[in-house]
C-alpha atoms as a PDB file:
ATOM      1  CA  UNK A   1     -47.076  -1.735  -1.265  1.00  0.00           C
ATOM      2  CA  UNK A   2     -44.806  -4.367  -0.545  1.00  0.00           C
ATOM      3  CA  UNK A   3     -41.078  -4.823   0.243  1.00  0.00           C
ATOM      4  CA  UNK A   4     -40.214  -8.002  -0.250  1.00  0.00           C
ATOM      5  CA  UNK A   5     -37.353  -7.187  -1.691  1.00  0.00           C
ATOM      6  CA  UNK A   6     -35.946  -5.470   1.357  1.00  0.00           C
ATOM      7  CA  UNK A   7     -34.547  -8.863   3.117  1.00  0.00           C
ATOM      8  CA  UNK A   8     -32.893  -9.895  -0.428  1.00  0.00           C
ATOM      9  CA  UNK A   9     -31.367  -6.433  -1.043  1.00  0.00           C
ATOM     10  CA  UNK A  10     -30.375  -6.115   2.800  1.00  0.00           C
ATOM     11  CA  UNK A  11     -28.730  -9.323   2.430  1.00  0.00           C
ATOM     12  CA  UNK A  12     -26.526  -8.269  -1.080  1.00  0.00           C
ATOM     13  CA  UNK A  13     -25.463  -4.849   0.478  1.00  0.00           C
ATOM     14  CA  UNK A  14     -24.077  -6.634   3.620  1.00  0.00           C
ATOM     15  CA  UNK A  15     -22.242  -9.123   1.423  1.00  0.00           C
ATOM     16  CA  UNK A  16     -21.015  -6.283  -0.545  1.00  0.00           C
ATOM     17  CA  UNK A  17     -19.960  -3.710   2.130  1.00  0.00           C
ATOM     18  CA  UNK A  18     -17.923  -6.717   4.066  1.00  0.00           C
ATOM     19  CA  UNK A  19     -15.690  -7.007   0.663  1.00  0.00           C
ATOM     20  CA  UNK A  20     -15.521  -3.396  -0.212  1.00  0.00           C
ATOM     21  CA  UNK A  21     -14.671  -1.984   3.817  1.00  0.00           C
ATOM     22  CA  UNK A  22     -11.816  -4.633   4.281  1.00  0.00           C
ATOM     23  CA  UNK A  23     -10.527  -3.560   0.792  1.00  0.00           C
ATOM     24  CA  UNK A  24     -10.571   0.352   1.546  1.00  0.00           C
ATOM     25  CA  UNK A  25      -9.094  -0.563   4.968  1.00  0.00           C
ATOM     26  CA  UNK A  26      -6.176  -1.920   3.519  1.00  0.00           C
ATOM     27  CA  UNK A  27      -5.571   0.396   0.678  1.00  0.00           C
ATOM     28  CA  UNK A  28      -2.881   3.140   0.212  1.00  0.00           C
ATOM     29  CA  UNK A  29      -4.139   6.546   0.080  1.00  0.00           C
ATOM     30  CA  UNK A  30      -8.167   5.628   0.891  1.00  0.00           C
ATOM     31  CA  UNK A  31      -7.220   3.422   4.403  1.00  0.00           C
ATOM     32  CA  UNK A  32      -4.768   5.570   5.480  1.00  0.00           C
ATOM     33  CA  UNK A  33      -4.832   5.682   9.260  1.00  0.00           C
ATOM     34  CA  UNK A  34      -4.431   9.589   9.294  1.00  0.00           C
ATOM     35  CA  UNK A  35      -8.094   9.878   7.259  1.00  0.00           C
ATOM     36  CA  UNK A  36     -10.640   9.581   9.947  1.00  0.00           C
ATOM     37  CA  UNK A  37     -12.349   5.975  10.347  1.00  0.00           C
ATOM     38  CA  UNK A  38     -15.743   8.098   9.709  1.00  0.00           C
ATOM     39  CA  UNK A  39     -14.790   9.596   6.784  1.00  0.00           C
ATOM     40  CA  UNK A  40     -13.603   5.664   5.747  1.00  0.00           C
ATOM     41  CA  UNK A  41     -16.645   3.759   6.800  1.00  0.00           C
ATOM     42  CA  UNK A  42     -18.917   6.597   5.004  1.00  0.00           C
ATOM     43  CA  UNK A  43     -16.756   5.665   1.556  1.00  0.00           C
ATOM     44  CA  UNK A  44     -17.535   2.116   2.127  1.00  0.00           C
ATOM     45  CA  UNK A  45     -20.953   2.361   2.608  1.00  0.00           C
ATOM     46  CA  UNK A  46     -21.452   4.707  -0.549  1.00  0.00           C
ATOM     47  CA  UNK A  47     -19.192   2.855  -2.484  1.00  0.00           C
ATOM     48  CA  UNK A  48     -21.122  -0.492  -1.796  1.00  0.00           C
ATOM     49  CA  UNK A  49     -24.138   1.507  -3.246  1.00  0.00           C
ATOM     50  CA  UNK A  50     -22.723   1.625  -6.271  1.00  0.00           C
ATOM     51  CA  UNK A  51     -21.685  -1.310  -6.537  1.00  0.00           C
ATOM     52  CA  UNK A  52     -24.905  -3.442  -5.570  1.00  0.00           C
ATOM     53  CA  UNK A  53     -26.483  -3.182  -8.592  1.00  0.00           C
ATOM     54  CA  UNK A  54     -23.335  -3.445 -10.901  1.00  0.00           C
ATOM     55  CA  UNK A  55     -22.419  -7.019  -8.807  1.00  0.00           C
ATOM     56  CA  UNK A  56     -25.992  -8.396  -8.710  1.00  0.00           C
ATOM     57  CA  UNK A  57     -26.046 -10.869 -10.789  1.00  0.00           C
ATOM     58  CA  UNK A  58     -23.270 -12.737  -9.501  1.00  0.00           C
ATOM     59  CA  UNK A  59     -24.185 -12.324  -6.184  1.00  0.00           C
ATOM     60  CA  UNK A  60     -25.848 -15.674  -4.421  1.00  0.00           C
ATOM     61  CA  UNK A  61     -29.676 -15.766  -2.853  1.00  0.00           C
ATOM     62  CA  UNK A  62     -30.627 -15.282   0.343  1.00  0.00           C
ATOM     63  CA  UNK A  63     -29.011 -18.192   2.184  1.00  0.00           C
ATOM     64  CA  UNK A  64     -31.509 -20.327   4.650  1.00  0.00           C
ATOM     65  CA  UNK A  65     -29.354 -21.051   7.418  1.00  0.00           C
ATOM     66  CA  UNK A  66     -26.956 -19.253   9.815  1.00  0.00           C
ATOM     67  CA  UNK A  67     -24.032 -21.570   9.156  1.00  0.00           C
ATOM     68  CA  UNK A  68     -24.302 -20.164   5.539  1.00  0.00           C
ATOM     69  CA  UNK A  69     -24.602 -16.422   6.276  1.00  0.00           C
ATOM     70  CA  UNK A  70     -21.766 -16.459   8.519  1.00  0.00           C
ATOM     71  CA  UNK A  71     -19.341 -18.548   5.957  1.00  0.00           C
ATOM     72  CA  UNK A  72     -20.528 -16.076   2.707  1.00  0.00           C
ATOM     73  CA  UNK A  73     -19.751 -13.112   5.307  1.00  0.00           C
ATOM     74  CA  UNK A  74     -16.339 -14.425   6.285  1.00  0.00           C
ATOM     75  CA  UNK A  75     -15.534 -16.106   2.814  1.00  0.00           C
ATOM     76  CA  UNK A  76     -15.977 -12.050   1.593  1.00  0.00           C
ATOM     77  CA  UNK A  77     -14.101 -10.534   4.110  1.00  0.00           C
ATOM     78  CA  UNK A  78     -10.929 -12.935   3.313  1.00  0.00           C
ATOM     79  CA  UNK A  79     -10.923 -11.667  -0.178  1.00  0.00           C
ATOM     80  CA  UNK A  80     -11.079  -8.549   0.428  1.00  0.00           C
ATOM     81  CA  UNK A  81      -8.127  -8.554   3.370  1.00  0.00           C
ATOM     82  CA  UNK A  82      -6.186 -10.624   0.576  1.00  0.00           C
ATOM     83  CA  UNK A  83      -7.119  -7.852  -2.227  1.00  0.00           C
ATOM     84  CA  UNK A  84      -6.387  -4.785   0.605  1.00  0.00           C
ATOM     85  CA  UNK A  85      -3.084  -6.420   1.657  1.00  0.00           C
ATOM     86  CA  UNK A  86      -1.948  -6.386  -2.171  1.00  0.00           C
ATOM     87  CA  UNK A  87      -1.892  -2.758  -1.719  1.00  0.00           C
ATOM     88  CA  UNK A  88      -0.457  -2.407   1.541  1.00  0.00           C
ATOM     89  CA  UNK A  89       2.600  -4.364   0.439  1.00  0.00           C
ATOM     90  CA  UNK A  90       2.621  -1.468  -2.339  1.00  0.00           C
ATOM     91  CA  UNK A  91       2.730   0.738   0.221  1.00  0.00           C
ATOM     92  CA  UNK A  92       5.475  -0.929   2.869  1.00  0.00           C
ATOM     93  CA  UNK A  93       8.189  -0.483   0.006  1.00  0.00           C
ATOM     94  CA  UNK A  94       8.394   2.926   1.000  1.00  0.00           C
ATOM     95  CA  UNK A  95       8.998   2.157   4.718  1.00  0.00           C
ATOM     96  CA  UNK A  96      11.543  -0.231   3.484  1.00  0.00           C
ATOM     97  CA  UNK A  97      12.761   2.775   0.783  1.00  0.00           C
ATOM     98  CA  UNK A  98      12.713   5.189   3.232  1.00  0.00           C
ATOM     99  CA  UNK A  99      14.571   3.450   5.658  1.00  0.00           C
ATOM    100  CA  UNK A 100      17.430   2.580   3.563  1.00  0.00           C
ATOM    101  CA  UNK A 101      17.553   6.520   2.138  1.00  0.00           C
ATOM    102  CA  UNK A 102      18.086   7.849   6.275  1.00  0.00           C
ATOM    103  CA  UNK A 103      20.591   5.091   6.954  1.00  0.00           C
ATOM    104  CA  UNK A 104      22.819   6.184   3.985  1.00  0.00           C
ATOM    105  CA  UNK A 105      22.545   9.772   4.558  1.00  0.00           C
ATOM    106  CA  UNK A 106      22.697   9.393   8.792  1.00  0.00           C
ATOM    107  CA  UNK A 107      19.022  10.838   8.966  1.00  0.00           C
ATOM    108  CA  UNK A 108      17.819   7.472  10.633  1.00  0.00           C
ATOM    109  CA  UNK A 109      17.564   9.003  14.291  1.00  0.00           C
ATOM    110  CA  UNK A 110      15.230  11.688  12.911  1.00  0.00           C
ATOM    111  CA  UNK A 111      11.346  10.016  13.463  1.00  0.00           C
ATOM    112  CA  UNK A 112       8.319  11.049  12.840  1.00  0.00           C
ATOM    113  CA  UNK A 113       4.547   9.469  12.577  1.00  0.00           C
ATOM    114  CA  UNK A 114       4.036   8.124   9.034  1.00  0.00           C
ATOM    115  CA  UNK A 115       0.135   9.317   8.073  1.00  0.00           C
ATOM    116  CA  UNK A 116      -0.616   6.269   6.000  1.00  0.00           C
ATOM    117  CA  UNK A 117       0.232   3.614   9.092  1.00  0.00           C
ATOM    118  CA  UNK A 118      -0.093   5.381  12.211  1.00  0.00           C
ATOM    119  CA  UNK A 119       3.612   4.063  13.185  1.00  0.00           C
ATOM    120  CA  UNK A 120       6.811   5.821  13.532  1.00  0.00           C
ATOM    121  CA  UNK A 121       9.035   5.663  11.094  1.00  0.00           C
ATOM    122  CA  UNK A 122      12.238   7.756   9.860  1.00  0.00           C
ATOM    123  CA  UNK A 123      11.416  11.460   8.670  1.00  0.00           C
ATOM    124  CA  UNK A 124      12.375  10.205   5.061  1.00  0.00           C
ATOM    125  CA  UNK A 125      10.124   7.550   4.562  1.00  0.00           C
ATOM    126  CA  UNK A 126       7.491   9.504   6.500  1.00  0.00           C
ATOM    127  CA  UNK A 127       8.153  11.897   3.406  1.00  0.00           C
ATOM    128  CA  UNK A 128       7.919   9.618   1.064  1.00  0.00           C
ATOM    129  CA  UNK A 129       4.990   8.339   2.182  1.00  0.00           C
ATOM    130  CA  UNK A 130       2.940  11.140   2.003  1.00  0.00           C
ATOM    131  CA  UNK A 131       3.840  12.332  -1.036  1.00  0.00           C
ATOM    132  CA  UNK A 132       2.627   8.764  -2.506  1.00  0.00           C
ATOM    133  CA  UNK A 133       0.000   9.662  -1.134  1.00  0.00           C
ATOM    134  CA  UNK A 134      -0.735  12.728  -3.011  1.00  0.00           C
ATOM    135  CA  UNK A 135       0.507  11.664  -6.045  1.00  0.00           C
ATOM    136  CA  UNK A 136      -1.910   8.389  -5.751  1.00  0.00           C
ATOM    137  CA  UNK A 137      -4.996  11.384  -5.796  1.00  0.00           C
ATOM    138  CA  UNK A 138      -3.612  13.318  -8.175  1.00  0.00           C
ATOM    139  CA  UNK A 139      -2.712  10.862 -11.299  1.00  0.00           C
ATOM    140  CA  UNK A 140      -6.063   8.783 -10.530  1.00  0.00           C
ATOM    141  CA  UNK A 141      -4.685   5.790  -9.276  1.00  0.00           C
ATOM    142  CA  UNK A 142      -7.195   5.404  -6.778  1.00  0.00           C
ATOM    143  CA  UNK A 143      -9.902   4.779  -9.853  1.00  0.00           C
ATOM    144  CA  UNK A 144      -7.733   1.480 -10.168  1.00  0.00           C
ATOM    145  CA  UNK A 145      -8.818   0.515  -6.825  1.00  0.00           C
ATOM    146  CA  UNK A 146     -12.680   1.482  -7.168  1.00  0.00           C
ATOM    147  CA  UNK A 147     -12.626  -0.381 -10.443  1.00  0.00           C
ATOM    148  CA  UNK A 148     -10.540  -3.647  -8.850  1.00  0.00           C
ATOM    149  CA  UNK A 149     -13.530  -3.871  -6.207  1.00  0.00           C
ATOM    150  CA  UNK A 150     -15.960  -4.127  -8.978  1.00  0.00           C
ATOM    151  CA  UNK A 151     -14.064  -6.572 -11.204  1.00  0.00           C
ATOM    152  CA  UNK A 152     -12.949  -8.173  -8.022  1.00  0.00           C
ATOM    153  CA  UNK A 153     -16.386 -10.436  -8.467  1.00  0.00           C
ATOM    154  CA  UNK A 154     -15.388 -11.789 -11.525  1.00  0.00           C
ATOM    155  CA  UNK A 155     -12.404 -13.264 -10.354  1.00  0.00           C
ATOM    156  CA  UNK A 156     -13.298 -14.342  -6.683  1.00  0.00           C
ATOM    157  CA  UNK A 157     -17.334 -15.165  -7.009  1.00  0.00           C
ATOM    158  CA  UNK A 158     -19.160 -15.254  -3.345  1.00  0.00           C
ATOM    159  CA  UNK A 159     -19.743 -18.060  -1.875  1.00  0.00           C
ATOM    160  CA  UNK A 160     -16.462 -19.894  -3.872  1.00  0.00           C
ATOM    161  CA  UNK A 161     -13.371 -20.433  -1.701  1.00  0.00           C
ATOM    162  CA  UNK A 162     -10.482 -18.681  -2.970  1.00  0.00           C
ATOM    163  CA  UNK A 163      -6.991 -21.678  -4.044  1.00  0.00           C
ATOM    164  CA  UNK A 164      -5.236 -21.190  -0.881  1.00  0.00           C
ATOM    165  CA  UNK A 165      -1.832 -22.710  -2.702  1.00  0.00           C
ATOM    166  CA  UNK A 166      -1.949 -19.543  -5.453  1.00  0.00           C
ATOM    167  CA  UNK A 167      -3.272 -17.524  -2.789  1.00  0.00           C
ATOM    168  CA  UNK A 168      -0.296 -17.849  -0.736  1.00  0.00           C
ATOM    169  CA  UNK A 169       2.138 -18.185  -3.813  1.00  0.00           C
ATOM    170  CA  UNK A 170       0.894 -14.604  -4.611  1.00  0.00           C
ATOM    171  CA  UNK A 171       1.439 -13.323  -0.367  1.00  0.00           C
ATOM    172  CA  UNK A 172       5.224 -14.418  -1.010  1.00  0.00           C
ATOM    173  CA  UNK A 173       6.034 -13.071  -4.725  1.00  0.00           C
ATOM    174  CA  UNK A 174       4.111  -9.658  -3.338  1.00  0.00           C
ATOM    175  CA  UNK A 175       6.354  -9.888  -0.394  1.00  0.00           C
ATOM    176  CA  UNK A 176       9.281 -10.260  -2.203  1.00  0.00           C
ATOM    177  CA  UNK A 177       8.070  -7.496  -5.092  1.00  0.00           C
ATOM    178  CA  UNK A 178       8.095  -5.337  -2.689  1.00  0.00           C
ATOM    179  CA  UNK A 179      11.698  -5.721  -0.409  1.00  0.00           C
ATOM    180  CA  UNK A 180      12.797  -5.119  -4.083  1.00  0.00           C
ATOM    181  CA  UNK A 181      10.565  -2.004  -5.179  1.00  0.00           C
ATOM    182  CA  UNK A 182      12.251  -0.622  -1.549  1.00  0.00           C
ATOM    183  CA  UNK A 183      15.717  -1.654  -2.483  1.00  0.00           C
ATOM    184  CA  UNK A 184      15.312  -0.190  -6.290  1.00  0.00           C
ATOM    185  CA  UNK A 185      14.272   2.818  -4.817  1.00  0.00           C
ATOM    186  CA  UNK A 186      16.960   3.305  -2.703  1.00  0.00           C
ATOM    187  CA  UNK A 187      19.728   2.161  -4.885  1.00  0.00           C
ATOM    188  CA  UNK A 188      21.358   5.076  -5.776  1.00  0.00           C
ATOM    189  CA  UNK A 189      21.541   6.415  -2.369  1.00  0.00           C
ATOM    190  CA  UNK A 190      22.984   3.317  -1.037  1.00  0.00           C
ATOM    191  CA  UNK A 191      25.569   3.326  -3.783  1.00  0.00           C
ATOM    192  CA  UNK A 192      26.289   6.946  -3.208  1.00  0.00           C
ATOM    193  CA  UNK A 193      26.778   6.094   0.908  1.00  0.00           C
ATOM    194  CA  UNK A 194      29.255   2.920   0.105  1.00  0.00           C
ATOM    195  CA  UNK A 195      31.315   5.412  -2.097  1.00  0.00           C
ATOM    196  CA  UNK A 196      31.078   8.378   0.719  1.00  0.00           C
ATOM    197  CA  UNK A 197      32.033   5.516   3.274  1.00  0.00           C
ATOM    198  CA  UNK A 198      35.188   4.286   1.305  1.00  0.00           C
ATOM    199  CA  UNK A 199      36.351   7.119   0.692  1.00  0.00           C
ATOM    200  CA  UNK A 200      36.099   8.287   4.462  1.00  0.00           C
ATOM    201  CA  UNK A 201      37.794   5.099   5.425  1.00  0.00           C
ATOM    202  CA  UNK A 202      41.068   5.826   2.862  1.00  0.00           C
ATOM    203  CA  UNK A 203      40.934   9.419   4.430  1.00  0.00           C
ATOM    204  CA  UNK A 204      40.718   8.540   7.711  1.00  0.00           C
ATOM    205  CA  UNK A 205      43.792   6.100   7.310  1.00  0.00           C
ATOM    206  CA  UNK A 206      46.029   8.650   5.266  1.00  0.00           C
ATOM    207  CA  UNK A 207      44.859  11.651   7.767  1.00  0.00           C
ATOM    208  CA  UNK A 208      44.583   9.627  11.232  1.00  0.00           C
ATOM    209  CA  UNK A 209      44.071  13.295  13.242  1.00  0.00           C
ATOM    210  CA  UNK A 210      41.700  14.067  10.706  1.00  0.00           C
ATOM    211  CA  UNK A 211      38.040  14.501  12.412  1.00  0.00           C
ATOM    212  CA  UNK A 212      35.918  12.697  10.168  1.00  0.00           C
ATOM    213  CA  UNK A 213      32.754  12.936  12.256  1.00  0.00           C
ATOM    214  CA  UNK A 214      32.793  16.631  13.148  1.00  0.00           C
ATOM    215  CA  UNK A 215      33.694  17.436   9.222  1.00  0.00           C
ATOM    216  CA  UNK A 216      32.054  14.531   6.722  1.00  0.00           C
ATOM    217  CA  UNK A 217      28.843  13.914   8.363  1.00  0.00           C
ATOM    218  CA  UNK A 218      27.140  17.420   7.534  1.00  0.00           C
ATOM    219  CA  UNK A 219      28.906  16.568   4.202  1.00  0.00           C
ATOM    220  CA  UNK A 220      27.385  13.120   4.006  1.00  0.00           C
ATOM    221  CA  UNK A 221      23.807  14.705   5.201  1.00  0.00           C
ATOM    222  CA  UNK A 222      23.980  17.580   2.439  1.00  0.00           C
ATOM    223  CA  UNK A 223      25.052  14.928  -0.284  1.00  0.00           C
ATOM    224  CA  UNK A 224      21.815  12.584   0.487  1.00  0.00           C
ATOM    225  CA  UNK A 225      19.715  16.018   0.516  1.00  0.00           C
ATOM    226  CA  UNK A 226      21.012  17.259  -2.958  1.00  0.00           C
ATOM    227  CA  UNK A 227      20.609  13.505  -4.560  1.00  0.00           C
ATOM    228  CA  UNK A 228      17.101  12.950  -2.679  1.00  0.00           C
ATOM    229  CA  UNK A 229      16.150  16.614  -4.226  1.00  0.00           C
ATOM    230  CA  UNK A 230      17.488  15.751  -7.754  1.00  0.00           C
ATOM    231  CA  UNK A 231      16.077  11.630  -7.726  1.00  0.00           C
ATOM    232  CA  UNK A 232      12.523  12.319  -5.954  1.00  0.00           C
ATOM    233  CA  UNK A 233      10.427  13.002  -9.413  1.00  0.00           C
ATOM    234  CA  UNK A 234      11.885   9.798 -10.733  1.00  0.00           C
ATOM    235  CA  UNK A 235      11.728   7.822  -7.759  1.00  0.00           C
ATOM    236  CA  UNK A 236       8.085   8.729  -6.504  1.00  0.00           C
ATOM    237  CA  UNK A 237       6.698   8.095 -10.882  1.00  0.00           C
ATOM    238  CA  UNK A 238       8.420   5.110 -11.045  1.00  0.00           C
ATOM    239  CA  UNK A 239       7.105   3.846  -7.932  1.00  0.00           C
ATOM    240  CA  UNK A 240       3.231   5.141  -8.514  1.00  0.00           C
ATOM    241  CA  UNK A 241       4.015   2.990 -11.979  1.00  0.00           C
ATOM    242  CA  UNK A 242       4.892  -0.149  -9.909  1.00  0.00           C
ATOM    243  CA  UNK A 243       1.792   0.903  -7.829  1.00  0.00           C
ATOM    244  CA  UNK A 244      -0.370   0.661 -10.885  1.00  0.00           C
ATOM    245  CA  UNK A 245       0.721  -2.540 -12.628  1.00  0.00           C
ATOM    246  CA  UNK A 246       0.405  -4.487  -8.946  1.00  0.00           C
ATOM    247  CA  UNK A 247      -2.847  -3.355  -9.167  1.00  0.00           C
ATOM    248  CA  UNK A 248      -4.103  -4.065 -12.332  1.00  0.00           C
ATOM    249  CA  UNK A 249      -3.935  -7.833 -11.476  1.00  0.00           C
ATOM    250  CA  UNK A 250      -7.144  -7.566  -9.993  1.00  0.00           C
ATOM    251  CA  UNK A 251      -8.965  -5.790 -13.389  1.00  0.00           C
ATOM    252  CA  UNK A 252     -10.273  -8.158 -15.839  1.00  0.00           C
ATOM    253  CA  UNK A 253      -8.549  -7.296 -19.006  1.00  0.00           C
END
């Protein structure tokens, strides 16, 4: 019997697996830090199962030298940080949202670890976080990533260098996309803490012995809890939405 496909199909599947593991490091819900990095490399590898057969065709021959190996290997693992980091900008609105949210409503001493980065944040955007997360399982999104890995080959071949001037004309519009998805997000709650502010400020100048700490600021926290309670649904669709369409970039239509 012989298995001389073995060095070809070796060769493919390590090509594969470099795109598809720096893509699922990257990506919200799947490369969250809290998920352990076993249970992450053991999605990768099955993942790039799948997809060796699917991508074959595309994929280039053995290469000859080492100089070529090493640049197909590195040229792969550039697309797939670029195609990860798309999502984790998704993601970093939140922080940004969050932020913004415990600011307004004086939560922002109150930190906790944030699951999908590992990195302590404010208890709101911690919150928020991990409810993206859950909501990113539960209305399929994550079949938007599996199927932007796939399609992924059609629009970045291997072994093609990626246009570094759209390339980083994309890093700065998904920056700024998402400072605004954050600031959206927490709109209402900073216009709600300007209007609680004002008005403290006119009370505090009418009624000068008036304790505004002691009395507002449990008033201030309750207001931010009753409009975070009664905003969340919208907030958290309209962001998995947003989620969605800055995904779909990478699907070929």
């Amino acid at each position: 019997m012989e298995f001389g496909f073995l060095p070809l199909f070796a060769f493919h599947y390590m090509l594969v697996f470099a795109r598809t593991a720096m893509i699922l490091s990257l990506m919200p819900a799947i490369g969250a830090q809290s998920i352990p990095q076993r249970i992450r490399l053991s999605t990768a590898l099955l993942i790039t199962i799948v997809l060796v057969p699917v991508v074959e065709e595309v994929l280039p021959a053995l290469p000859t030298g080492l100089f070529a190996l090493v640049f197909l290997l590195i040229s792969e693992m550039i697309v797939g940080l670029f195609i990860g980091m798309t999502g984790s900008m998704l993601t970093a609105a939140l922080q940004t949202a969050g932020a913004s949210i415990a600011f307004q409503t004086s939560l922002s001493s109150a930190q906790n670890t944030d699951l999908s980065t590992a990195v302590q944040g404010t208890l709101i955007a911690s919150f928020l976080s991990t409810l993206s997360l859950t909501l990113i399982f539960a209305m399929d999104v994550h079949h938007i990533i599996i199927a932007a890995m796939h399609d992924s080959y059609q629009l970045f071949k291997p072994g093609e260098l990626m246009p570094v001037g759209d390339v980083v004309e994309a890093g700065v519009m998904l920056f700024a996309r998402s400072f605004l998805i954050g600031v959206q997000l927490s709109a209402p709650f900073i216009v709600i803490g300007f209007v609680f502010n004002v008005g403290v400020g006119i009370l505090s100048r009418l009624m000068p012995q008036f304790q505004v700490l002691l009395v507002l600021l449990p008033a201030n926290i309750m207001i931010g809890f009753f409009a975070l309670f009664a905003l969340i649904g919208t907030m958290m669709f309209w962001y998995i939405e947003h989620v969605q369409q800055g995904l779909s970039v990478f699907l070929v239509k």
